[in-house]
PDB file of N, CA and C in Angstrom:
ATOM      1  N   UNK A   1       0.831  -1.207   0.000  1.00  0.00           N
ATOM      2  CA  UNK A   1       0.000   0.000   0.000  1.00  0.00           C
ATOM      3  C   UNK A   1       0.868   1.260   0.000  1.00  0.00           C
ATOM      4  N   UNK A   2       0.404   1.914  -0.599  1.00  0.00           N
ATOM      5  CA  UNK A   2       1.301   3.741  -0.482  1.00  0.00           C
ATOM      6  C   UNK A   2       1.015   4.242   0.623  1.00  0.00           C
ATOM      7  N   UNK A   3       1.849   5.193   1.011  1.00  0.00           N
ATOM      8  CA  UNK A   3       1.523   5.794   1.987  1.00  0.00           C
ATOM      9  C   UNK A   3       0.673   6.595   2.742  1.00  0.00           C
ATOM     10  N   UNK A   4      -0.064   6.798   1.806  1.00  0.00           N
ATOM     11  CA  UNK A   4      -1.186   7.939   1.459  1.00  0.00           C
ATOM     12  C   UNK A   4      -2.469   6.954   2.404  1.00  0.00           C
ATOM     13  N   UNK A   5      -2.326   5.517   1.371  1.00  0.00           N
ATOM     14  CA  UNK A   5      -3.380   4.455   1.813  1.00  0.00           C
ATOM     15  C   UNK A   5      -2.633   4.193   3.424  1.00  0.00           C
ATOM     16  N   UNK A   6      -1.631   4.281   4.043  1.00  0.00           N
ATOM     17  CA  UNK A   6      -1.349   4.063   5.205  1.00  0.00           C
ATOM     18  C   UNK A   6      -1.871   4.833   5.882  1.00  0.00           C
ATOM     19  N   UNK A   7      -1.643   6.212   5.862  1.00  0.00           N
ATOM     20  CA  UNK A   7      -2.410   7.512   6.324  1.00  0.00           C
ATOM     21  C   UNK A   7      -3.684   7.196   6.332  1.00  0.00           C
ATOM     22  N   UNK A   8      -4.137   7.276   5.659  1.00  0.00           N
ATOM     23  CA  UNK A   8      -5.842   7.142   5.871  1.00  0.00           C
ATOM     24  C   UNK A   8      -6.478   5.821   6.909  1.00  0.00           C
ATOM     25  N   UNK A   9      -5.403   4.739   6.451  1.00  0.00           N
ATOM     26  CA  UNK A   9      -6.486   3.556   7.321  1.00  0.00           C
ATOM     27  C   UNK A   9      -5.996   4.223   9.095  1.00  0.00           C
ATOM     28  N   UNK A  10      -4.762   4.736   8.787  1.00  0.00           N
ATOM     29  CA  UNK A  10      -4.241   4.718  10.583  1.00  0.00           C
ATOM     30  C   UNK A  10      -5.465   5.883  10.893  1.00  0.00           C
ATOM     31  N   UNK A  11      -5.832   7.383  10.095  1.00  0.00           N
ATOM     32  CA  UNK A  11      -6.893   8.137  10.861  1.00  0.00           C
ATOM     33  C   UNK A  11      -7.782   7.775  10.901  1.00  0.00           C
ATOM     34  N   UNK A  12      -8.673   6.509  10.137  1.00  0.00           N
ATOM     35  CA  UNK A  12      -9.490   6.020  10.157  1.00  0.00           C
ATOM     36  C   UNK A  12      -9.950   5.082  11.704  1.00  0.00           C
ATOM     37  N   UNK A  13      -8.786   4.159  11.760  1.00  0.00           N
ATOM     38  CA  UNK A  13      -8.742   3.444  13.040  1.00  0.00           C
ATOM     39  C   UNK A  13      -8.294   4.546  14.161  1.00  0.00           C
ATOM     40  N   UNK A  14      -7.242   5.753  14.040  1.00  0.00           N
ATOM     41  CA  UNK A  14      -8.040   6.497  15.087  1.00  0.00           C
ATOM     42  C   UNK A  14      -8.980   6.952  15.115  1.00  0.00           C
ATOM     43  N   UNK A  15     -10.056   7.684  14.371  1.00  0.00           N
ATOM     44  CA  UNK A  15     -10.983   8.105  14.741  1.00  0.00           C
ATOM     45  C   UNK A  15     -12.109   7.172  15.248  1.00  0.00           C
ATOM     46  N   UNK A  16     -11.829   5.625  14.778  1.00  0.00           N
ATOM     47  CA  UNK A  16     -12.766   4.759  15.563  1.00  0.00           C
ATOM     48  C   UNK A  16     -12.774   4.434  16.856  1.00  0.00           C
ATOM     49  N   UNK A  17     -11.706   4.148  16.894  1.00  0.00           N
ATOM     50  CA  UNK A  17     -11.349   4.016  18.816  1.00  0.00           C
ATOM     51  C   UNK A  17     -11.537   5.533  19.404  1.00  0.00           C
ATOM     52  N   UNK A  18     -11.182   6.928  19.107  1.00  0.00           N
ATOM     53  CA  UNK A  18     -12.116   7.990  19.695  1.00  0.00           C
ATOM     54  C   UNK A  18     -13.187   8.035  19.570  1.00  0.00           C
ATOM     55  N   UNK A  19     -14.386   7.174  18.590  1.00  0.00           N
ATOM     56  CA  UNK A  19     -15.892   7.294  18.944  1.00  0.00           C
ATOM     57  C   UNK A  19     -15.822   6.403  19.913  1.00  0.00           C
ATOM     58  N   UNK A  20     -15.126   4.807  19.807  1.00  0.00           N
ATOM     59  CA  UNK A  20     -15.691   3.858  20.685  1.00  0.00           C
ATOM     60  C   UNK A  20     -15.179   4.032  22.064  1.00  0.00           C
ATOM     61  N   UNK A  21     -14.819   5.105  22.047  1.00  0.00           N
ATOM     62  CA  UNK A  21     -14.012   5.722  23.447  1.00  0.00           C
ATOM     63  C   UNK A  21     -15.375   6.544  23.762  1.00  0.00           C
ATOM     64  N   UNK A  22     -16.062   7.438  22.971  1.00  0.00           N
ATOM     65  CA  UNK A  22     -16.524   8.564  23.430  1.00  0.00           C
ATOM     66  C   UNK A  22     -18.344   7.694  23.835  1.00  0.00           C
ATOM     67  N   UNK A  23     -18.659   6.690  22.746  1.00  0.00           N
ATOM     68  CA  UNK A  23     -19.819   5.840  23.126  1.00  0.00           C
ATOM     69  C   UNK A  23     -19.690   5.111  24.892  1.00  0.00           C
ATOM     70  N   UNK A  24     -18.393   4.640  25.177  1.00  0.00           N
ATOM     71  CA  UNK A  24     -18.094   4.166  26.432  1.00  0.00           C
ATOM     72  C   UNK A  24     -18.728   4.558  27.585  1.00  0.00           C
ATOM     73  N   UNK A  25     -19.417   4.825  28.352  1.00  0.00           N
ATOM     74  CA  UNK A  25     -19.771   5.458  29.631  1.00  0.00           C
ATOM     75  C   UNK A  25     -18.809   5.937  30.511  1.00  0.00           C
ATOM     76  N   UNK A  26     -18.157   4.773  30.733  1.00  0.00           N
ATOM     77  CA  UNK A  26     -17.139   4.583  31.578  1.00  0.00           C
ATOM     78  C   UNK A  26     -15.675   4.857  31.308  1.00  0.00           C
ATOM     79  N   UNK A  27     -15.417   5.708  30.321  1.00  0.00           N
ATOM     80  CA  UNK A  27     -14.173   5.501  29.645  1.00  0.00           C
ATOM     81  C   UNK A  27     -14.107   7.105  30.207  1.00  0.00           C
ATOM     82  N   UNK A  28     -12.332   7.252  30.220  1.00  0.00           N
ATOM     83  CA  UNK A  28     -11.942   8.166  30.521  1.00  0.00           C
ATOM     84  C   UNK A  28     -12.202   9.520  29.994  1.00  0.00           C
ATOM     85  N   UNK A  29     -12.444   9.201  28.319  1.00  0.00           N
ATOM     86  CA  UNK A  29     -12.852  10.428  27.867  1.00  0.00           C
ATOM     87  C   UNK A  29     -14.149  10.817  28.212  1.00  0.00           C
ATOM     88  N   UNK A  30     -14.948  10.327  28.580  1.00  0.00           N
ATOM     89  CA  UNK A  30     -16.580  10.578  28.549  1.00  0.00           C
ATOM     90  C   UNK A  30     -16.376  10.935  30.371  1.00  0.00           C
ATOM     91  N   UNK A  31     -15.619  10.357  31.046  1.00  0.00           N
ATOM     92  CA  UNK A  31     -15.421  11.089  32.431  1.00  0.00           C
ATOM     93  C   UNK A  31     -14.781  12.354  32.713  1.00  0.00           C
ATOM     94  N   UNK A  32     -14.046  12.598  31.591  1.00  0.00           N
ATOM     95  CA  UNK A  32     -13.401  14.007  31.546  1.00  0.00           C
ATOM     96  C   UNK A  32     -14.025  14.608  31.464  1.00  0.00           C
ATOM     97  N   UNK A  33     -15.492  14.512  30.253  1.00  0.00           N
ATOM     98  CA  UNK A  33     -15.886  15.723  29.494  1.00  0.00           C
ATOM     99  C   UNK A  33     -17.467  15.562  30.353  1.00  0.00           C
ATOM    100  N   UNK A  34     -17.238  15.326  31.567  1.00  0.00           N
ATOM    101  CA  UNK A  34     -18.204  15.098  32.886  1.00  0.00           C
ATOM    102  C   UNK A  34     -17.491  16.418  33.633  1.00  0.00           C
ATOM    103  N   UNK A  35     -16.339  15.973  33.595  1.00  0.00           N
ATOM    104  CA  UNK A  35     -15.550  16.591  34.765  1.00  0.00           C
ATOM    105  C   UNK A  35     -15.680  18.268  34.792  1.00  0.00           C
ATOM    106  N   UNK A  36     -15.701  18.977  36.260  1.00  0.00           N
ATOM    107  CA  UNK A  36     -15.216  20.079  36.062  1.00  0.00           C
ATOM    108  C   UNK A  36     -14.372  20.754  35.733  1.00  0.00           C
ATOM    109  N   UNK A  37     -14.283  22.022  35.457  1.00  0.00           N
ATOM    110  CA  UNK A  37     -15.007  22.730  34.358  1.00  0.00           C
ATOM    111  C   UNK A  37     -15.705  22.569  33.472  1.00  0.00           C
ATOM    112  N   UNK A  38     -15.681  21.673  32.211  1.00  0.00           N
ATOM    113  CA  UNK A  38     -15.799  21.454  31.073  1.00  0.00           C
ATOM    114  C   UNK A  38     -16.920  20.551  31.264  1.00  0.00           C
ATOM    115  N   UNK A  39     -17.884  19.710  32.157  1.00  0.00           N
ATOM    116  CA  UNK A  39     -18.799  19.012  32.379  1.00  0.00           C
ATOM    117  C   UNK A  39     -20.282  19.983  32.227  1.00  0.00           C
ATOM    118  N   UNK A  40     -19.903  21.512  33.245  1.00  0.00           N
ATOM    119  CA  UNK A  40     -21.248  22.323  33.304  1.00  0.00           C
ATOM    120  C   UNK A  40     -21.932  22.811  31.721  1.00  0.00           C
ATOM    121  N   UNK A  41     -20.247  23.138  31.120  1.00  0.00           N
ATOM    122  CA  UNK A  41     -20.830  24.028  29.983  1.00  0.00           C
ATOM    123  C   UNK A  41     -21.446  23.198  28.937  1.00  0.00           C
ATOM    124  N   UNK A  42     -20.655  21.487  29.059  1.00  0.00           N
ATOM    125  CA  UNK A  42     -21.372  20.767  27.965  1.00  0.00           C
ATOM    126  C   UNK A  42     -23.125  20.542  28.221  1.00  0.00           C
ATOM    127  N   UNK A  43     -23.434  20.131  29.733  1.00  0.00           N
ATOM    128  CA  UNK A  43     -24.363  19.997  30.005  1.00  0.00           C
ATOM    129  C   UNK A  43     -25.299  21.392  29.647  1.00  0.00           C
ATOM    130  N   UNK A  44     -25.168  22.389  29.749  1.00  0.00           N
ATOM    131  CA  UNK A  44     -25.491  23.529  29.954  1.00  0.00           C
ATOM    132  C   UNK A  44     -25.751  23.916  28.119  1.00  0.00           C
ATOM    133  N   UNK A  45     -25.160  23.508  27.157  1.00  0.00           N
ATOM    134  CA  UNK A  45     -25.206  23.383  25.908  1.00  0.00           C
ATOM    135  C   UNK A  45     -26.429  22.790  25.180  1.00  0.00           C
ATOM    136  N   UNK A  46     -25.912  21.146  25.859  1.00  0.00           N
ATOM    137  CA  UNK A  46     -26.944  20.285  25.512  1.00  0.00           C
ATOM    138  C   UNK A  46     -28.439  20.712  26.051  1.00  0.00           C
ATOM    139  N   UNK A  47     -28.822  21.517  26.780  1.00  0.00           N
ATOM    140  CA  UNK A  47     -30.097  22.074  27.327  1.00  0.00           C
ATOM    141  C   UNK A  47     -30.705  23.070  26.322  1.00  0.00           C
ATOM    142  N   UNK A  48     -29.760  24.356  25.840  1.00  0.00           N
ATOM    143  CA  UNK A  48     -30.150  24.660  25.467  1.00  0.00           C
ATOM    144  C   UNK A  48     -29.310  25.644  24.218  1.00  0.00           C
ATOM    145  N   UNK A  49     -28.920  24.401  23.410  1.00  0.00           N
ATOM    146  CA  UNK A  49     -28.459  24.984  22.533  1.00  0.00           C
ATOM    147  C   UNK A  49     -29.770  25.322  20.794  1.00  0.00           C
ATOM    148  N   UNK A  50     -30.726  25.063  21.307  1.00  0.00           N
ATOM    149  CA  UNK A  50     -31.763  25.483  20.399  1.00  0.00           C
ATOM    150  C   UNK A  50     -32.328  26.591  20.654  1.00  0.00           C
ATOM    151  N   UNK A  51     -32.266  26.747  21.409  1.00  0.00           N
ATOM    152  CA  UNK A  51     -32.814  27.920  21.858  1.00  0.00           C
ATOM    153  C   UNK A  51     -32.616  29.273  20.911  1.00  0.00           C
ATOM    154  N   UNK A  52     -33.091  29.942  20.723  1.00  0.00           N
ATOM    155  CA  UNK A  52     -32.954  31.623  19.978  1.00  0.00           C
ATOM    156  C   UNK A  52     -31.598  32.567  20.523  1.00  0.00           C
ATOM    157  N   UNK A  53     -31.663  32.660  22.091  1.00  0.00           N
ATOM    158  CA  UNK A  53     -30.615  33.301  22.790  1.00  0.00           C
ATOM    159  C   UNK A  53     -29.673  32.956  22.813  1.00  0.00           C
ATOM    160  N   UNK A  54     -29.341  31.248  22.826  1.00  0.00           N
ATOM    161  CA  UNK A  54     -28.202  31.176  22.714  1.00  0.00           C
ATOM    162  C   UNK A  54     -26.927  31.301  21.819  1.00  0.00           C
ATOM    163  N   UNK A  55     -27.165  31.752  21.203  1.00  0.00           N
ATOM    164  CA  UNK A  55     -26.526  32.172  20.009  1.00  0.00           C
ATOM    165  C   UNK A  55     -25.262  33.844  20.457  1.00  0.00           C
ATOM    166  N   UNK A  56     -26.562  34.080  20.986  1.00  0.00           N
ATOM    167  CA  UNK A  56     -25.900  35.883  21.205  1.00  0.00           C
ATOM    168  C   UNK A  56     -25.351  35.728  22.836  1.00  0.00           C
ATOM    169  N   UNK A  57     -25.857  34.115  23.835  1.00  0.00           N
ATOM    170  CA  UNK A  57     -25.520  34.289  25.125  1.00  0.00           C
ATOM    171  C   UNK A  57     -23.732  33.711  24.601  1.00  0.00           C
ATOM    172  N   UNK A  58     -23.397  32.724  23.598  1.00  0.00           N
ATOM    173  CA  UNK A  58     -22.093  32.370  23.450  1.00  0.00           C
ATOM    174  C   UNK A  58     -21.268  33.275  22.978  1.00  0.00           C
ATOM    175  N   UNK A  59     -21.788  34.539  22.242  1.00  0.00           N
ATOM    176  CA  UNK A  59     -21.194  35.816  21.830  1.00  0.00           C
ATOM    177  C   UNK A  59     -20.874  36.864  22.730  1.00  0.00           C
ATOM    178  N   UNK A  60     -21.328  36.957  23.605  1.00  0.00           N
ATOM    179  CA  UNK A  60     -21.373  37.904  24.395  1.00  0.00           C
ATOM    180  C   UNK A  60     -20.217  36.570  25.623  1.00  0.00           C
ATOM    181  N   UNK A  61     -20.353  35.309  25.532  1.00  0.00           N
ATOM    182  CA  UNK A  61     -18.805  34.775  26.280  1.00  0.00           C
ATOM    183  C   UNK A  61     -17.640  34.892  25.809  1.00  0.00           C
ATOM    184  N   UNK A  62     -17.649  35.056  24.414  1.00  0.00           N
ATOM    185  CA  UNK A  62     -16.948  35.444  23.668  1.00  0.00           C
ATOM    186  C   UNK A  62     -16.198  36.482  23.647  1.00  0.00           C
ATOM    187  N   UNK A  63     -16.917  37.410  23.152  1.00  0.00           N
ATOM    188  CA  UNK A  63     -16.403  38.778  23.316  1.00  0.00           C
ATOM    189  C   UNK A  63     -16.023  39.142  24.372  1.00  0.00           C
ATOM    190  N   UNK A  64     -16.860  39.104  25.752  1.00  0.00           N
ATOM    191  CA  UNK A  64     -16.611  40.314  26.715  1.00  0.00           C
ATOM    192  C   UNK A  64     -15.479  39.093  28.009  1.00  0.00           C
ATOM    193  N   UNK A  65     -15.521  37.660  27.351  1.00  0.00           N
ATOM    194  CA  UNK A  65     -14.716  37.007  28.966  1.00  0.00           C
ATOM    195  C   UNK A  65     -13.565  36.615  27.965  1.00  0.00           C
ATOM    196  N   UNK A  66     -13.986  35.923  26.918  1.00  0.00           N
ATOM    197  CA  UNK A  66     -12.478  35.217  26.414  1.00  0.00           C
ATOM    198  C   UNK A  66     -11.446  36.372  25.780  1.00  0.00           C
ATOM    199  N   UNK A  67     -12.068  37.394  25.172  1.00  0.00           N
ATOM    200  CA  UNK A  67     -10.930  38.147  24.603  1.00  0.00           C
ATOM    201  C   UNK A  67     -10.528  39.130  25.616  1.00  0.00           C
ATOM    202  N   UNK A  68     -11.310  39.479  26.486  1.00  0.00           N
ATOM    203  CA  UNK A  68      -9.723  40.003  27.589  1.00  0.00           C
ATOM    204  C   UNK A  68      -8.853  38.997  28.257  1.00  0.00           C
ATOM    205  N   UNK A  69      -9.602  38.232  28.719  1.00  0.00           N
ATOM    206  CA  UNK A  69      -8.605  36.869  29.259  1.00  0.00           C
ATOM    207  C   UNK A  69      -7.125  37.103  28.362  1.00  0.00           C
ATOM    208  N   UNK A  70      -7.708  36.671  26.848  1.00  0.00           N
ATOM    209  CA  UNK A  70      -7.078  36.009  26.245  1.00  0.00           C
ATOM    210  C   UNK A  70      -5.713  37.562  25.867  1.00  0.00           C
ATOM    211  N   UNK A  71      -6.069  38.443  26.008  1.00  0.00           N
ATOM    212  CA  UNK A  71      -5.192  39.607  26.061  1.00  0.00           C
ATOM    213  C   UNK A  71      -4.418  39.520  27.197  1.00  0.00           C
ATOM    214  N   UNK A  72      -5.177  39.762  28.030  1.00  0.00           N
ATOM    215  CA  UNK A  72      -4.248  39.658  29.137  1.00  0.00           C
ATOM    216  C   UNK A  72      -3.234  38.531  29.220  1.00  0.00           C
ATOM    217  N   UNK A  73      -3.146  37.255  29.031  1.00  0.00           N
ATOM    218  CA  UNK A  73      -2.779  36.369  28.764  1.00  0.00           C
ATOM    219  C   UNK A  73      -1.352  36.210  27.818  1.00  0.00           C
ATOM    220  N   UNK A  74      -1.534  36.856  26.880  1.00  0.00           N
ATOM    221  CA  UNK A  74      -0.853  37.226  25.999  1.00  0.00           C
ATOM    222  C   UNK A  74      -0.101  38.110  26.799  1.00  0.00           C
ATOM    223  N   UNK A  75      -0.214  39.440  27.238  1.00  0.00           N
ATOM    224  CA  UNK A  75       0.758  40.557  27.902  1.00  0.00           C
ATOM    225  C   UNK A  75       1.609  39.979  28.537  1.00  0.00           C
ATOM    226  N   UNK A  76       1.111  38.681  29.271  1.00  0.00           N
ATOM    227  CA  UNK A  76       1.511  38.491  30.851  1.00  0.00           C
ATOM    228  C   UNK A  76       2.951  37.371  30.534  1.00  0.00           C
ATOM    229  N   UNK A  77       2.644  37.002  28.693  1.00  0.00           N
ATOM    230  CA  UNK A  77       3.330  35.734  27.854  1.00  0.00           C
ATOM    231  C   UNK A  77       4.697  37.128  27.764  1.00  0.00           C
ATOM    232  N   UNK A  78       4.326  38.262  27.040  1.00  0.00           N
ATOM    233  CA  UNK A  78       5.258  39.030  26.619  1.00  0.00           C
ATOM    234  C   UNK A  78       6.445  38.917  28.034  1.00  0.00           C
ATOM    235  N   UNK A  79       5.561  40.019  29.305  1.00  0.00           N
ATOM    236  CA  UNK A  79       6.163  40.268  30.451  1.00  0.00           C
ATOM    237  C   UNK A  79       7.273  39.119  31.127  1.00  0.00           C
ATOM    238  N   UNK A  80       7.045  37.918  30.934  1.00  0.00           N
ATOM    239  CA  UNK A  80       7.144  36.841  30.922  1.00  0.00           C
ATOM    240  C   UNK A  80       8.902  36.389  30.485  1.00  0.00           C
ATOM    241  N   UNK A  81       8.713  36.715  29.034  1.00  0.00           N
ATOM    242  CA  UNK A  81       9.752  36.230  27.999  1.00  0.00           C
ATOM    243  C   UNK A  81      10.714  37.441  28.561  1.00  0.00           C
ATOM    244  N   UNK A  82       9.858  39.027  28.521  1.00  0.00           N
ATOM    245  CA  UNK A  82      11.112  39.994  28.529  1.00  0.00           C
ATOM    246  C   UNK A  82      12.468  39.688  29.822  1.00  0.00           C
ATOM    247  N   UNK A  83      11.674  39.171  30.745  1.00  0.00           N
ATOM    248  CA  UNK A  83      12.158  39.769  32.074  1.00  0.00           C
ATOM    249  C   UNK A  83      13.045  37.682  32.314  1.00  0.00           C
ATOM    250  N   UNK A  84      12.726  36.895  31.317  1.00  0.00           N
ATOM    251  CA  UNK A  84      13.477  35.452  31.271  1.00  0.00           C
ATOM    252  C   UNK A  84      14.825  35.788  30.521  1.00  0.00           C
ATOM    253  N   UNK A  85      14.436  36.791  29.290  1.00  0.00           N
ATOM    254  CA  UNK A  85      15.762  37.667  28.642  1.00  0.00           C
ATOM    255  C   UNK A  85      16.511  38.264  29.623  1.00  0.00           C
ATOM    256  N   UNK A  86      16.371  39.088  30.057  1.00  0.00           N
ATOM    257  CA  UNK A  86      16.668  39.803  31.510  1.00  0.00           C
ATOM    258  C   UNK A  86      17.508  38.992  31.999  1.00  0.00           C
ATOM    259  N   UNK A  87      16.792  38.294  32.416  1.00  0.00           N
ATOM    260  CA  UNK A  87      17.618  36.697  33.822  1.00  0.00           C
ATOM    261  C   UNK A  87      18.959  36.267  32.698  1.00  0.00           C
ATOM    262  N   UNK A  88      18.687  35.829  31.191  1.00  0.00           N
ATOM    263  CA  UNK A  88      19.936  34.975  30.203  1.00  0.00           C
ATOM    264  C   UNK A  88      20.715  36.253  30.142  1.00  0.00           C
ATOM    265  N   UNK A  89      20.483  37.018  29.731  1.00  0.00           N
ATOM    266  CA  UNK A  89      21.340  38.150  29.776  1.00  0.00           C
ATOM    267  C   UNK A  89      22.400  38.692  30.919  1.00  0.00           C
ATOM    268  N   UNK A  90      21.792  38.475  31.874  1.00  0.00           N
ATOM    269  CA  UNK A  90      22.556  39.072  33.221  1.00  0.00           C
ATOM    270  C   UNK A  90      23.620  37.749  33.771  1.00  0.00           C
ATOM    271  N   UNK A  91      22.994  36.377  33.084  1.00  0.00           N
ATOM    272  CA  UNK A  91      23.517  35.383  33.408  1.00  0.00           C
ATOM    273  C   UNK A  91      25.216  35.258  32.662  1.00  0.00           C
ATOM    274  N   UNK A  92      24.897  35.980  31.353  1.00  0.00           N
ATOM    275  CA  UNK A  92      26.155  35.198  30.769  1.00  0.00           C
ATOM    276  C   UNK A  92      26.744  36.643  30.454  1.00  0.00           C
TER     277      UNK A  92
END
């Protein structure tokens, strides 16, 4: 077989063992995605992701919690690196 045909059967057989992982009850992945944090919001999805509002309630998590997080986050990556330069610098 070419490689191409190798590639495909190997993502194939992974992606089967991640469904027959995720069908599992008891399997680690399906206990993770129980687990807190990440347990409320799935549950919390599955309720009511038909809904009309939810649409603009995941936009508004969006906008106003993840992108400052995610700024700040970033600054704190910069502040971070400058002041590790700092430390190699003073070191050698």
């Amino acid at each position: 077989p070419s490689p191409s045909d190798l590639e495909d059967r190997a993502a194939e057989i992974i992606a089967n063992e991640i469904i027959e992982e995720y069908r599992d009850e008891d399997s680690l992945l399906r206990r993770a995605l129980r687990a807190w944090p990440i347990g409320p919001i799935i549950a919390f999805h599955k309720r009511n992701h038909k809904k009309k509002w939810f649409v603009f309630y995941v936009y508004f998590i969006a906008i106003f919690i993840f992108v400052p997080v995610g700024t700040v986050v970033i600054i704190l990556e910069q502040i971070l690196w400058m002041g590790l330069e700092e430390i190699v610098r003073g070191t050698l």
